[in-house]
N, C-alpha and C. Protein backbone atom coordinates (compact mmCIF):
# COMPACT_ATOMS: atom_id res chain seq x y z
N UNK A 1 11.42 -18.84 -8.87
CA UNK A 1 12.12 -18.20 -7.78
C UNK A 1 11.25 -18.26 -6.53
N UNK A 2 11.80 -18.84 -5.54
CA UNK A 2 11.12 -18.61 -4.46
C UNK A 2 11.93 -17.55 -3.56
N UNK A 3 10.28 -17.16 -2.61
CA UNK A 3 10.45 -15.91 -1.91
C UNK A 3 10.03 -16.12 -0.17
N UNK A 4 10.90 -15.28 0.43
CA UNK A 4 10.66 -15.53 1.97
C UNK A 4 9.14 -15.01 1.97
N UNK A 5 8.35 -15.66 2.72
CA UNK A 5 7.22 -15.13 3.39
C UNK A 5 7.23 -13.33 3.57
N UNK A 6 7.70 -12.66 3.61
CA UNK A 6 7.73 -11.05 3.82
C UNK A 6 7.57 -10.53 2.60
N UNK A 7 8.10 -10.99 1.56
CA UNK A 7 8.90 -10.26 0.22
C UNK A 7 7.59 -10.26 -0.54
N UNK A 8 6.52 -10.33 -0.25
CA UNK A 8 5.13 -9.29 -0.78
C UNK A 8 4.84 -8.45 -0.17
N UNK A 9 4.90 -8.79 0.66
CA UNK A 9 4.48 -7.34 2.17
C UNK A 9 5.17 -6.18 1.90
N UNK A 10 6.55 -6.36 1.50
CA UNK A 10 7.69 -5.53 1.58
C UNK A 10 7.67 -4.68 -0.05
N UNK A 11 6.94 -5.64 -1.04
CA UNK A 11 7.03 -4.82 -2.24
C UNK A 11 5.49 -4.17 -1.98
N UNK A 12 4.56 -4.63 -1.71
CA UNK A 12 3.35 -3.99 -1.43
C UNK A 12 3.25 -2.20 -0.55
N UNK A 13 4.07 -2.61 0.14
CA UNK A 13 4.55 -1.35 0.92
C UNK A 13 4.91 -0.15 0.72
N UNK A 14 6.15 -0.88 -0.22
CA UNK A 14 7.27 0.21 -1.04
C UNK A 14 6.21 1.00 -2.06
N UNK A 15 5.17 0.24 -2.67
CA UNK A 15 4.20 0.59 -3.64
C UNK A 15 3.73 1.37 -3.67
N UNK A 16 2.73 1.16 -2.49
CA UNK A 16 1.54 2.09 -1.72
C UNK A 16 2.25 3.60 -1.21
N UNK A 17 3.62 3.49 -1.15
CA UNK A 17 4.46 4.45 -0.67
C UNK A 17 4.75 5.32 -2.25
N UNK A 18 5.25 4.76 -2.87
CA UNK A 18 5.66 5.11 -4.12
C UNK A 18 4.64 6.00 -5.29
N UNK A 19 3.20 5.06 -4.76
CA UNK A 19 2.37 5.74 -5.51
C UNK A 19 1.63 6.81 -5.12
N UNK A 20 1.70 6.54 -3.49
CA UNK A 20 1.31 7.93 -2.58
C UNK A 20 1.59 9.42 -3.42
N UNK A 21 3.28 8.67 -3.32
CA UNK A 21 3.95 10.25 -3.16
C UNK A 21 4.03 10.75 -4.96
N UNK A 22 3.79 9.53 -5.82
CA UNK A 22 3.80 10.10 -6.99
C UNK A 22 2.46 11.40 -7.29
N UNK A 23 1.31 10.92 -6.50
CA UNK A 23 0.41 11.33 -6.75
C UNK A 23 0.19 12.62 -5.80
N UNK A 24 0.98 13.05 -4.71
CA UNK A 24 1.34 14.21 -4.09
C UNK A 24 0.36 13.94 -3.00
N UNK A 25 -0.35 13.07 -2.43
CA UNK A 25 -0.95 12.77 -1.41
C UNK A 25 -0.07 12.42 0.13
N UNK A 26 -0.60 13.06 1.26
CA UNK A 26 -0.13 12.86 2.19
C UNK A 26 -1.25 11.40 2.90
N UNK A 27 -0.41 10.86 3.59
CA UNK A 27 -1.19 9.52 4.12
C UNK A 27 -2.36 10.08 4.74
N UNK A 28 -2.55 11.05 4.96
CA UNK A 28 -4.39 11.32 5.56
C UNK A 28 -5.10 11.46 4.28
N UNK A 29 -4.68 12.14 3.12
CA UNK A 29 -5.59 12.51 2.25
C UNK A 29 -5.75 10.77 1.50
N UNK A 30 -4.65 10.14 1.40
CA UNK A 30 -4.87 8.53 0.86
C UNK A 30 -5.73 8.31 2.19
N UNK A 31 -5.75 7.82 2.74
CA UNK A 31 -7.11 6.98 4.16
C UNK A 31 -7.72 8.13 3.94
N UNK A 32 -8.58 9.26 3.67
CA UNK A 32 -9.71 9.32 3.21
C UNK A 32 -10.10 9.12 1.86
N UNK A 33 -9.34 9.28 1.26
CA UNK A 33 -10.16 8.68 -0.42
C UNK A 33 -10.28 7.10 -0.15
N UNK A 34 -9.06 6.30 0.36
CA UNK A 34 -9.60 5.19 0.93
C UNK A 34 -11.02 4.66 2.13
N UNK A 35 -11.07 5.67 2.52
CA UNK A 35 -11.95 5.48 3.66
C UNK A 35 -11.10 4.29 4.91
N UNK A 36 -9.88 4.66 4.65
CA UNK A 36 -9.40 3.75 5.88
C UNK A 36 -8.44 5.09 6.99
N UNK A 37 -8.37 4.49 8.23
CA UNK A 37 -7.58 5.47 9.02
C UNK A 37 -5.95 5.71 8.55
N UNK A 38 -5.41 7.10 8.95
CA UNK A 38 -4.48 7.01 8.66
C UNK A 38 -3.47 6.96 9.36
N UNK A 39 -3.30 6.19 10.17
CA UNK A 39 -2.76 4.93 11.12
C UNK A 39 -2.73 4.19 10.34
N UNK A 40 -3.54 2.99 9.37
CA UNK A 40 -3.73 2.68 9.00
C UNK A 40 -2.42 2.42 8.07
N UNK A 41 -2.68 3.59 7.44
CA UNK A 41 -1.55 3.64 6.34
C UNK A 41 -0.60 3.96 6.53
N UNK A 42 -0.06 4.30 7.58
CA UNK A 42 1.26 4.50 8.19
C UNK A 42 1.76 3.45 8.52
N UNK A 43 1.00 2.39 9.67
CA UNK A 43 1.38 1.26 9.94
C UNK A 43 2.21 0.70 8.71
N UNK A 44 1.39 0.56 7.59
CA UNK A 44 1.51 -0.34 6.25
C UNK A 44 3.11 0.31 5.35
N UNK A 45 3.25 1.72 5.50
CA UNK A 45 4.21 1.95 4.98
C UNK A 45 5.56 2.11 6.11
N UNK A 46 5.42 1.61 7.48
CA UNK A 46 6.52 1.74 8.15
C UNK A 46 7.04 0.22 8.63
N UNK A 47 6.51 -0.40 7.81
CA UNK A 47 6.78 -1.97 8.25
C UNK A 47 5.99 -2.43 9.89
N UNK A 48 5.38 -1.31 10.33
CA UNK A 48 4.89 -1.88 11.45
C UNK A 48 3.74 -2.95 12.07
N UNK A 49 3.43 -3.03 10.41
CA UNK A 49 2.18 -4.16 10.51
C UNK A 49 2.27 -5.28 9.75
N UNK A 50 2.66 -6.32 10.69
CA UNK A 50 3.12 -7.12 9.89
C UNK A 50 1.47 -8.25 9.06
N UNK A 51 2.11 -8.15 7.96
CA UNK A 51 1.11 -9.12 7.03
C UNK A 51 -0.47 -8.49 7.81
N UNK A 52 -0.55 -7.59 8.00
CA UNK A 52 -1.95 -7.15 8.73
C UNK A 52 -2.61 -6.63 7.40
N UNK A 53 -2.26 -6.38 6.08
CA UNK A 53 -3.43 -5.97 5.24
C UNK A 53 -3.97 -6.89 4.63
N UNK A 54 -5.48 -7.02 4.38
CA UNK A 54 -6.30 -7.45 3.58
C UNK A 54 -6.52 -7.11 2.07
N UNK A 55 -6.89 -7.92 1.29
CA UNK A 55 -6.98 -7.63 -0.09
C UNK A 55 -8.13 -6.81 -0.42
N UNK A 56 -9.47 -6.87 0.45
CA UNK A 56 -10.47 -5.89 0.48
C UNK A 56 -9.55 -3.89 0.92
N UNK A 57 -8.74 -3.79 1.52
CA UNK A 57 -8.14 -3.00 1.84
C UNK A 57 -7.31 -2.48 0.60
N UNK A 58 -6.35 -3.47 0.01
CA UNK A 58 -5.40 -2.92 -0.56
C UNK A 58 -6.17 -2.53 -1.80
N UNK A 59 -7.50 -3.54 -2.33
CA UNK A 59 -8.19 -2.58 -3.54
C UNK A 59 -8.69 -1.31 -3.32
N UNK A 60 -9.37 -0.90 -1.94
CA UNK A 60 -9.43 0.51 -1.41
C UNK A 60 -8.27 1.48 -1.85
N UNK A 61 -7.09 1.26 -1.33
CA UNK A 61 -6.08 1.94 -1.67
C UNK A 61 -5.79 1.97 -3.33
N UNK A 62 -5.92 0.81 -3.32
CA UNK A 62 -5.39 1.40 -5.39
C UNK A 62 -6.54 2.04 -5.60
N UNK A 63 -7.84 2.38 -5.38
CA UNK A 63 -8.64 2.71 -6.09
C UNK A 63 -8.31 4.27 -5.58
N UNK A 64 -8.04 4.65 -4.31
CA UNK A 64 -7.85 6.00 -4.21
C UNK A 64 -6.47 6.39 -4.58
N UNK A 65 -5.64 5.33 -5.19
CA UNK A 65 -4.32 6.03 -6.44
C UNK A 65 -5.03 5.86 -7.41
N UNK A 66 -5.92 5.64 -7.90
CA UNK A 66 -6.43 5.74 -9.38
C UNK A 66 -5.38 4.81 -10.09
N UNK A 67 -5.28 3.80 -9.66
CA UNK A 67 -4.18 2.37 -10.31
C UNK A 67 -4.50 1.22 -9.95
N UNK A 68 -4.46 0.45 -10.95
CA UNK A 68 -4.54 -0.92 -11.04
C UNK A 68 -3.92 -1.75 -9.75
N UNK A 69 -4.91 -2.75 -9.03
CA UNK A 69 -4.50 -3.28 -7.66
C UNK A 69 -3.05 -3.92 -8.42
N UNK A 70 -3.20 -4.79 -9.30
CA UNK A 70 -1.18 -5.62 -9.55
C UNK A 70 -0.44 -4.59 -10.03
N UNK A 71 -0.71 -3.09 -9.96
CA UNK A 71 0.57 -2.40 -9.81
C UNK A 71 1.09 -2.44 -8.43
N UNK A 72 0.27 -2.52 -7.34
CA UNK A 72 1.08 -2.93 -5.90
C UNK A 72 1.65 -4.10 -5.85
N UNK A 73 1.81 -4.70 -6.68
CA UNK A 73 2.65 -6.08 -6.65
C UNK A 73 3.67 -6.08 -7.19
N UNK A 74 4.08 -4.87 -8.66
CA UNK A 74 5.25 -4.42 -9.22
C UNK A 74 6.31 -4.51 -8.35
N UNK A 75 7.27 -5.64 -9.19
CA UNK A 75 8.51 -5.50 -8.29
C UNK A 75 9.72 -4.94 -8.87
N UNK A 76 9.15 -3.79 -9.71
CA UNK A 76 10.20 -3.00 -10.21
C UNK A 76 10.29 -2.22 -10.16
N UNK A 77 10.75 -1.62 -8.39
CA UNK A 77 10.61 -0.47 -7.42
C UNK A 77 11.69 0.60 -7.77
């Protein structure tokens, strides 16, 4: 199956969003366990940045969900 250029960005997103809120974190308390701003993570969950994350970044973030980085790749949102 091929996929438009977006359609990682877009499940990556939904993810980081999904696992946020499973874990009862508001996007400031994720960008500090990440150590990234939380701008940062807003950008990423409002579609406003396009293809702007790095893979050094997104392991930051799984590591402050306490989850495996290819669960942000789960596309069974």
């Amino acid at each position: 199956m091929k996929h438009v250029d977006d359609y990682y960005f877009d499940v990556i997103r939904k993810n980081i969003k999904k696992y946020r809120k499973l874990k009862n974190l508001t996007q400031q308390e994720l960008a500090d366990k990440a150590g990234l701003t939380m701008n940062y993570i807003s950008k990423i969950e409002s579609l406003k940045m396009q293809r702007g994350f790095t893979i050094p970044s997104l392991t930051r973030i799984a590591d402050a969900l306490e989850i495996d980085i290819k669960e942000l790749f789960n596309e069974d949102i």
